[in-house]
Protein backbone atom coordinates (compact mmCIF):
# COMPACT_ATOMS: atom_id res chain seq x y z
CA UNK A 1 1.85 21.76 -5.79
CA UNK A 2 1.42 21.16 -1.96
CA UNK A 3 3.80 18.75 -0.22
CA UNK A 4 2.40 15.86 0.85
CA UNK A 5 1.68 15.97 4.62
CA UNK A 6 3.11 13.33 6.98
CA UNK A 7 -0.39 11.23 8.29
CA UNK A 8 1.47 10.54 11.64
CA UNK A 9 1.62 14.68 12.15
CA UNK A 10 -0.94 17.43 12.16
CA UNK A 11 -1.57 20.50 11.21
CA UNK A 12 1.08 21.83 13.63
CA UNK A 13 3.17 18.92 12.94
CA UNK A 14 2.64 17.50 16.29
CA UNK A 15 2.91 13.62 16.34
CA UNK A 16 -1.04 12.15 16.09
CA UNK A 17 0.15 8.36 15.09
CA UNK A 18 3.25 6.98 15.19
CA UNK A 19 3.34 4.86 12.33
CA UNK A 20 6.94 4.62 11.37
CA UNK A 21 10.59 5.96 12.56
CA UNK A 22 10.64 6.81 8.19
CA UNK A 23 10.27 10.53 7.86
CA UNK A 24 9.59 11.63 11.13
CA UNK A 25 11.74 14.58 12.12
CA UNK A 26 14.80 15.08 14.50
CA UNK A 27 12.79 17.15 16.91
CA UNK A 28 9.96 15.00 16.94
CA UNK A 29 12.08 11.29 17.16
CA UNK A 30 13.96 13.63 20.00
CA UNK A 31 10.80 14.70 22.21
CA UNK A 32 10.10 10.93 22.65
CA UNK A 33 12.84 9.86 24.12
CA UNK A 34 13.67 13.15 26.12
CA UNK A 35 9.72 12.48 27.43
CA UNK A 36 10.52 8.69 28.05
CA UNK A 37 13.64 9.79 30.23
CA UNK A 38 10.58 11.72 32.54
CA UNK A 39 8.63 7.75 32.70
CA UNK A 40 11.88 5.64 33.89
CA UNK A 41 11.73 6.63 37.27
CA UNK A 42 8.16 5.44 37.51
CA UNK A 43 9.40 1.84 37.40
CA UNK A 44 11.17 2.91 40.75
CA UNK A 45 8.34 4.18 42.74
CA UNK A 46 5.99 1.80 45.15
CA UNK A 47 3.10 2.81 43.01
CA UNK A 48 3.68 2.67 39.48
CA UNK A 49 0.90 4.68 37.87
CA UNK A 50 0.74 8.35 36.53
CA UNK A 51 -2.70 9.99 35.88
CA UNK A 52 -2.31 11.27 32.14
CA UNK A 53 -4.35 9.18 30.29
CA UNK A 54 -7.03 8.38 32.91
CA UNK A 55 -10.06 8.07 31.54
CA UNK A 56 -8.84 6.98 27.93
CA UNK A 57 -9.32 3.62 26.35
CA UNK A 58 -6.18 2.29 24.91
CA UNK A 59 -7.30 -1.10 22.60
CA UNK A 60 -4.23 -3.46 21.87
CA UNK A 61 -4.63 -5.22 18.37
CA UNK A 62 -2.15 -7.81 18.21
CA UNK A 63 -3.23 -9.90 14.59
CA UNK A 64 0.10 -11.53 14.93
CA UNK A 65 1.41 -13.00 18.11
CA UNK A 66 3.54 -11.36 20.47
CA UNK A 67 4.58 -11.36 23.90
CA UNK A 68 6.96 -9.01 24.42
CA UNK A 69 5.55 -5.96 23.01
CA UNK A 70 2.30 -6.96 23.85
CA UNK A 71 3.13 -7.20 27.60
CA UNK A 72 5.26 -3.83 27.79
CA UNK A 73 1.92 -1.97 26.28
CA UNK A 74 -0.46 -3.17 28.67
CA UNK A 75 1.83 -2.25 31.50
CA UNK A 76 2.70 1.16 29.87
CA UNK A 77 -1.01 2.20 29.15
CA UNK A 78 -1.83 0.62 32.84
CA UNK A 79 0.99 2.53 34.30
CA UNK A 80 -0.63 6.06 32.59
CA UNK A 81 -3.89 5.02 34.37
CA UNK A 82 -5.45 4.28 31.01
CA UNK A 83 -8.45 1.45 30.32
CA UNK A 84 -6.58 -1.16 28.80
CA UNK A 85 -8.22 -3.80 26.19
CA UNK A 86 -6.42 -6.72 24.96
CA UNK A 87 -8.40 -7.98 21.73
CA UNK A 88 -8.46 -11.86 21.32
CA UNK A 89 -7.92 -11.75 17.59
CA UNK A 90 -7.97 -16.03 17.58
CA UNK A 91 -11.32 -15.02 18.97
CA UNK A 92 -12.51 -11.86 17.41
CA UNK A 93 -14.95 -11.46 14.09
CA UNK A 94 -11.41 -10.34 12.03
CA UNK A 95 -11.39 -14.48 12.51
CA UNK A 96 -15.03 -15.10 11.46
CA UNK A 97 -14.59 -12.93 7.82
CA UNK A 98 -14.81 -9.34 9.16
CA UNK A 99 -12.68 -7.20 7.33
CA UNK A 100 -10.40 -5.23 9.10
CA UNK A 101 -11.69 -1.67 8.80
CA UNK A 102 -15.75 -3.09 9.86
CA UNK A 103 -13.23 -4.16 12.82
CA UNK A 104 -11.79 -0.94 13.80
CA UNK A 105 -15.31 0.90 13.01
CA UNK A 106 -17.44 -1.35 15.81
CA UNK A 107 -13.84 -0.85 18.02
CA UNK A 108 -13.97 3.25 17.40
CA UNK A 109 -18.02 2.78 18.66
CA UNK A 110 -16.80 1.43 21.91
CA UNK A 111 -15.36 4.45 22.81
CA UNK A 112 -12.05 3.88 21.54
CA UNK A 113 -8.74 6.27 21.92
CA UNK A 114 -5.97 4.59 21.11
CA UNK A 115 -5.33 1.43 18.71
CA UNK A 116 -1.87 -0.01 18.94
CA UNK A 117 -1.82 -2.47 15.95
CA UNK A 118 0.45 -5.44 14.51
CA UNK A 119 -0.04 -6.72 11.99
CA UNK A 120 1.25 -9.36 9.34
CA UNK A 121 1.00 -7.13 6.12
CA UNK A 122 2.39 -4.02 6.21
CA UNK A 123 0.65 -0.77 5.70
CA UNK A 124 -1.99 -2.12 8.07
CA UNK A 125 -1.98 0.36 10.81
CA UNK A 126 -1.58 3.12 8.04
CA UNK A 127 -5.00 1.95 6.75
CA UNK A 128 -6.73 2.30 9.91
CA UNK A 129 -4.94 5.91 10.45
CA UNK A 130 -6.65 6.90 7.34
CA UNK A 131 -10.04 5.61 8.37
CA UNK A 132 -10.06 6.59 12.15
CA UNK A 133 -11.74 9.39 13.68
CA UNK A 134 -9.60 12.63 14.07
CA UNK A 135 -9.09 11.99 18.26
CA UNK A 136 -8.18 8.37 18.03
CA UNK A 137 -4.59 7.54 17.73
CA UNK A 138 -3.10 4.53 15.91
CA UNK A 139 0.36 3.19 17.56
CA UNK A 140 1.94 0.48 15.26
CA UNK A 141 3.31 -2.28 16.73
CA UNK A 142 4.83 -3.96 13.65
CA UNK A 143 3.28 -4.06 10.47
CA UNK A 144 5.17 -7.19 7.73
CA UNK A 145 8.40 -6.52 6.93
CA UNK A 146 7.73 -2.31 6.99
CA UNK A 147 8.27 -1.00 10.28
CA UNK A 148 8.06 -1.56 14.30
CA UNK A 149 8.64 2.08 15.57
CA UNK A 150 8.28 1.75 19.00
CA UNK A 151 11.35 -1.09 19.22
CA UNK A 152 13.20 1.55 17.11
CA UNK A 153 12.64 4.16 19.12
CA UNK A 154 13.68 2.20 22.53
CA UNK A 155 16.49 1.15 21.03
CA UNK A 156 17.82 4.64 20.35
CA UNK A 157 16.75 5.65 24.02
CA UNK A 158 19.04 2.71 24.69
CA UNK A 159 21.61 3.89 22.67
CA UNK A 160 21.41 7.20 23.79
CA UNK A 161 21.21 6.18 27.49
CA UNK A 162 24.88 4.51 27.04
CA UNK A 163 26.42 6.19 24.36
CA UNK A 164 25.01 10.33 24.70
CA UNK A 165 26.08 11.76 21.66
CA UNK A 166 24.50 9.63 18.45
CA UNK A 167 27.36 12.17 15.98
CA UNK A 168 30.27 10.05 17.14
CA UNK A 169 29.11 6.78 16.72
CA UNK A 170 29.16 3.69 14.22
CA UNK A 171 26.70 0.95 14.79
CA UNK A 172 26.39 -2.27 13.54
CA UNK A 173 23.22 -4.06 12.85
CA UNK A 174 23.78 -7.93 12.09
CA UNK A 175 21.52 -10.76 11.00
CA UNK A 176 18.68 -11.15 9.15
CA UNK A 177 17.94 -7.32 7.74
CA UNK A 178 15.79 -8.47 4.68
CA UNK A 179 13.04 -9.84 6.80
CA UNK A 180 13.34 -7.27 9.93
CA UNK A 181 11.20 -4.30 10.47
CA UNK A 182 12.75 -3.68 13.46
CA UNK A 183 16.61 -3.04 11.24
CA UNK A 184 14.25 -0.68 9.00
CA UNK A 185 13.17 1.46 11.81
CA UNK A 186 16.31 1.59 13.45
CA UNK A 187 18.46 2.62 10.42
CA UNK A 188 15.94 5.73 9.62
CA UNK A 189 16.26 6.39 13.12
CA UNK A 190 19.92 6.22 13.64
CA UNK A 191 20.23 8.22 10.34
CA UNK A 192 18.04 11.70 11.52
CA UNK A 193 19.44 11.59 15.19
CA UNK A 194 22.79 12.05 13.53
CA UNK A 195 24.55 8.53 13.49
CA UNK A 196 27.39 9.13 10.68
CA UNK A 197 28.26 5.06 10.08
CA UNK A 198 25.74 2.82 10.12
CA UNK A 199 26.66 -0.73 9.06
CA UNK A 200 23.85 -3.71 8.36
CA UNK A 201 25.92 -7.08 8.05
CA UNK A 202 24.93 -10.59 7.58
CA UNK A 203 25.23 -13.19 4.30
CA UNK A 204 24.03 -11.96 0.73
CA UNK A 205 20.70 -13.68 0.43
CA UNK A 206 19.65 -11.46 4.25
CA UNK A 207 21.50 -8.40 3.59
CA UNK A 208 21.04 -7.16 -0.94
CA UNK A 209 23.25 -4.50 -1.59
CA UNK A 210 20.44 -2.25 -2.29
CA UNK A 211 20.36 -1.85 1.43
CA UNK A 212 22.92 0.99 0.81
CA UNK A 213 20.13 2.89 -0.70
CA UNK A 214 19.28 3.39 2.89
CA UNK A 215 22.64 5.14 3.32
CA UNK A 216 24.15 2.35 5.39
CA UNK A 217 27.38 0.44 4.77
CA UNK A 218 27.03 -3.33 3.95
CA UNK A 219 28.93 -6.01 5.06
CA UNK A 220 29.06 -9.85 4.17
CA UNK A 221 32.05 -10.46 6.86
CA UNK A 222 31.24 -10.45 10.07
CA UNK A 223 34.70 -8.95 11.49
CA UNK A 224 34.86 -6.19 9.30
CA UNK A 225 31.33 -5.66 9.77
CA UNK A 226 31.86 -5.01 13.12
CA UNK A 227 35.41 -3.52 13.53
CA UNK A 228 35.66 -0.55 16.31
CA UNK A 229 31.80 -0.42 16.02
CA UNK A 230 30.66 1.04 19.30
CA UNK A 231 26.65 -0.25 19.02
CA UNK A 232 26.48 -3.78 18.02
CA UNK A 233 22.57 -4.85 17.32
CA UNK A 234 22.05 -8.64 16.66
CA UNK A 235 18.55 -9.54 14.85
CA UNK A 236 16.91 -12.51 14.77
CA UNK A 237 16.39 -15.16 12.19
CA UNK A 238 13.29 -14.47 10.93
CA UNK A 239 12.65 -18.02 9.64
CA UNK A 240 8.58 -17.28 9.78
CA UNK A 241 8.91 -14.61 6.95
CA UNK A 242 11.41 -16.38 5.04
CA UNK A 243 10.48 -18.29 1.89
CA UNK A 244 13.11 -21.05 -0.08
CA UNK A 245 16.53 -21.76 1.32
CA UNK A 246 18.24 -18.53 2.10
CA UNK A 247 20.53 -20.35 4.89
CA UNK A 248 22.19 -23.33 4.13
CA UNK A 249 21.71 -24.30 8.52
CA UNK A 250 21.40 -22.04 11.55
CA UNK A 251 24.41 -23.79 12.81
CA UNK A 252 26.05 -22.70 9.53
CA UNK A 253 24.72 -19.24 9.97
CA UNK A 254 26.10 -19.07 13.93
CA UNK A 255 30.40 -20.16 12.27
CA UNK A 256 29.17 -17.52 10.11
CA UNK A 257 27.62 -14.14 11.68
CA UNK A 258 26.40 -15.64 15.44
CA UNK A 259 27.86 -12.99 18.07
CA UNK A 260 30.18 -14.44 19.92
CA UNK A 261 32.68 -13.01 22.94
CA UNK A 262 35.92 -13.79 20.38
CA UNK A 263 33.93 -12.13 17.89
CA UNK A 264 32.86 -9.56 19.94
CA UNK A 265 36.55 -8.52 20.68
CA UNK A 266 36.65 -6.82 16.91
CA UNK A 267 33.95 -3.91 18.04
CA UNK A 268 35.15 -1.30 21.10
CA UNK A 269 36.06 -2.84 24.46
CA UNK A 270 33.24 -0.89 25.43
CA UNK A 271 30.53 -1.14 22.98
CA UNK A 272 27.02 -2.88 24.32
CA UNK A 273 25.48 -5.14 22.43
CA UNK A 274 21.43 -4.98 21.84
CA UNK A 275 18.69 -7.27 20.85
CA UNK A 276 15.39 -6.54 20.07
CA UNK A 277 13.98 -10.40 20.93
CA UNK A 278 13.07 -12.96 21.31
CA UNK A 279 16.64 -14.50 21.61
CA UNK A 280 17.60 -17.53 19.89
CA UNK A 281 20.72 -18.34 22.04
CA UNK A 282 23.57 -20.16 19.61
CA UNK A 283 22.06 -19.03 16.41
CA UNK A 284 22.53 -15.16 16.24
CA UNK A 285 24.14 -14.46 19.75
CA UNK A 286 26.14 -16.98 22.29
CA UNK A 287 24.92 -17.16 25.71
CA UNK A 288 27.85 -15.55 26.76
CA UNK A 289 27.37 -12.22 25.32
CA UNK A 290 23.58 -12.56 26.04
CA UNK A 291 24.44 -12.81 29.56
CA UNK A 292 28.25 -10.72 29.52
CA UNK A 293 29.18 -7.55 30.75
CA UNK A 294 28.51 -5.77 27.48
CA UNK A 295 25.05 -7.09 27.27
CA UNK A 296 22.33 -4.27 27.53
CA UNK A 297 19.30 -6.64 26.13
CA UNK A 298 17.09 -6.33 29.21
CA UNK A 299 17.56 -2.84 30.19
CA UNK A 300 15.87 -2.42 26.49
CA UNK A 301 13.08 -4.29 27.97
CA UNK A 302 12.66 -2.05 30.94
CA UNK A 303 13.42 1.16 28.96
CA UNK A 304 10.60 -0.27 26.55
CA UNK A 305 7.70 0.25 28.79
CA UNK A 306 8.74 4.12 29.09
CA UNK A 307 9.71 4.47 25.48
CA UNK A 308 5.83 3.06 24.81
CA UNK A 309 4.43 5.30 27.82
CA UNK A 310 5.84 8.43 26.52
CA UNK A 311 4.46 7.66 22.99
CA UNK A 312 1.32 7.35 24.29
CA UNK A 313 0.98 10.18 26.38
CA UNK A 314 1.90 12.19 23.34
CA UNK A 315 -0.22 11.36 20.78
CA UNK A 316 -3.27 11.12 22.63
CA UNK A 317 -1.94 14.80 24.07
CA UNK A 318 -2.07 15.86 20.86
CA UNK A 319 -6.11 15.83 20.06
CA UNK A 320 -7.50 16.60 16.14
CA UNK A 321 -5.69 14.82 13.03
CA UNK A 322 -7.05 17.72 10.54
């Protein structure tokens, strides 16, 4: 019996989608961020644009709000000279009882190249892979709970930009990992570039010990959760996703897990501390690690907009899905 192909490779297992950080290879999880090293520099120059996907017609499907992610992918397709279309989904006929696929189909008739998608449920953007033409490209942008690749795979560029070598690290991811997509896709990341200790920590109800499952150690302490860690990620209360009391308060939950500089002190001197936004300042993270020396949140911002451009260029560089 034939192994089931990856949909976000093709024949030639060249990346066509980028769907999730789950499954993807080494080499392939690799080539993006090597490629998004090439797209840093074009922050730096007095005009910001590259010709590779002129001509192309990148559509940006936000069905849940965003500003962040949103932003960085209009300036990243911009920046690789692409025609840029920001759906008004409050607006749209998704709104008015059009089902999602009739959506993408009267899209795909416009001419359409690339769809970066989020979603609410997950497997969304994996539907509209399925249903797409072979030479347009689907880009998820968070989909539920699953997966939000692209903030995975800027975070390892981040990691990698500070750190170099993923084999000698341990990294800590703290917070709310039950709700986050954005834990998900940076634990199967961290796992095939080679990280040998990850750690997810936070209280019971937001961190099950199935998590291990994943092959990360879990933590319900804080301190020993983060002990001579050298990547410390802080996640955000997910409070939109969450359903019954799981927290007793958020001011409970900052005594408990917040990130503060005293508890800071148990990871290395020199480990940076990430966060993949929006901040709530004094109930995962203190304002003084937010804005401390040891604080790399914004360069993930600006290393975001490369991380996106370099996905880009490559699936749409890779043409045919069969």
């Amino acid at each position: 019996m034939l192994a089931k192909r990856n949909p976000q490779l093709n024949q030639h297992g060249e990346l066509i989608h980028l769907l999730s950080t789950e499954g993807l290879p080494k080499s392939i999880l690799t080539h993006v961020l090597d490629t998004a090293k090439n797209f840093v520099s074009v922050n730096d120059r007095e005009v910001k644009k590259v010709p590779l996907l002129r001509g192309k017609s990148v559509f940006n499907l936000f069905f849940e709000n965003s500003t962040r992610t949103r932003t960085t992918f209009e300036i990243a397709g911009t920046r690789l000279s692409a025609d840029v279309i920001n759906l008004d989904i409050a607006r749209s006929s998704t709104a008015k009882g059009e089902s999602l696929l009739d959506t993408i189909a009267n899209l795909s008739a416009m001419a359409a190249d690339i769809f970066v998608v989020r979603h609410s449920e997950s497997g969304a953007p994996y539907l509209i892979a399925q249903h797409v033409q072979p030479h347009i490209h689907v880009i998820n942008a968070g989909d539920g709970r699953h997966a939000h690749p692209t903030q995975g795979l800027l975070d390892m560029f981040t990691i990698r930009h500070y750190k170099g070598d993923f084999t000698q690290l341990k990294v800590a991811i703290v917070g709310d990992v039950l709700h986050s997509r954005v834990a998900r896709s940076d634990i199967h990341a961290l796992t095939t570039l080679g990280c040998p200790e990850v750690r997810v920590v936070g209280p019971k109800t937001l961190v099950p010990e199935d998590f291990s499952k994943m092959g990360v150690r879990v933590f319900h302490d804080l301190q020993e959760g983060i002990k001579d860690c050298d990547v410390v990620i802080a996640l955000r209360l997910q409070n939109e996703r969450m359903s019954g009391a799981l927290l007793p308060s958020s001011h409970e939950y900052f005594n408990a897990f917040g990130l503060t500089q005293e508890t800071l002190s148990y990871a290395k001197r020199d480990a940076i501390v990430m966060h993949p936004g929006p901040i709530n300042r004094g109930v995962e993270i203190d304002s003084q690690v937010v804005d401390g020396a040891q604080s790399v949140i914004l360069p993930q911002v600006t290393f975001g907009i490369a991380v996106r451009m370099a996905v880009m260029s490559i699936v749409a560089g890779n043409e045919g899905g069969a």
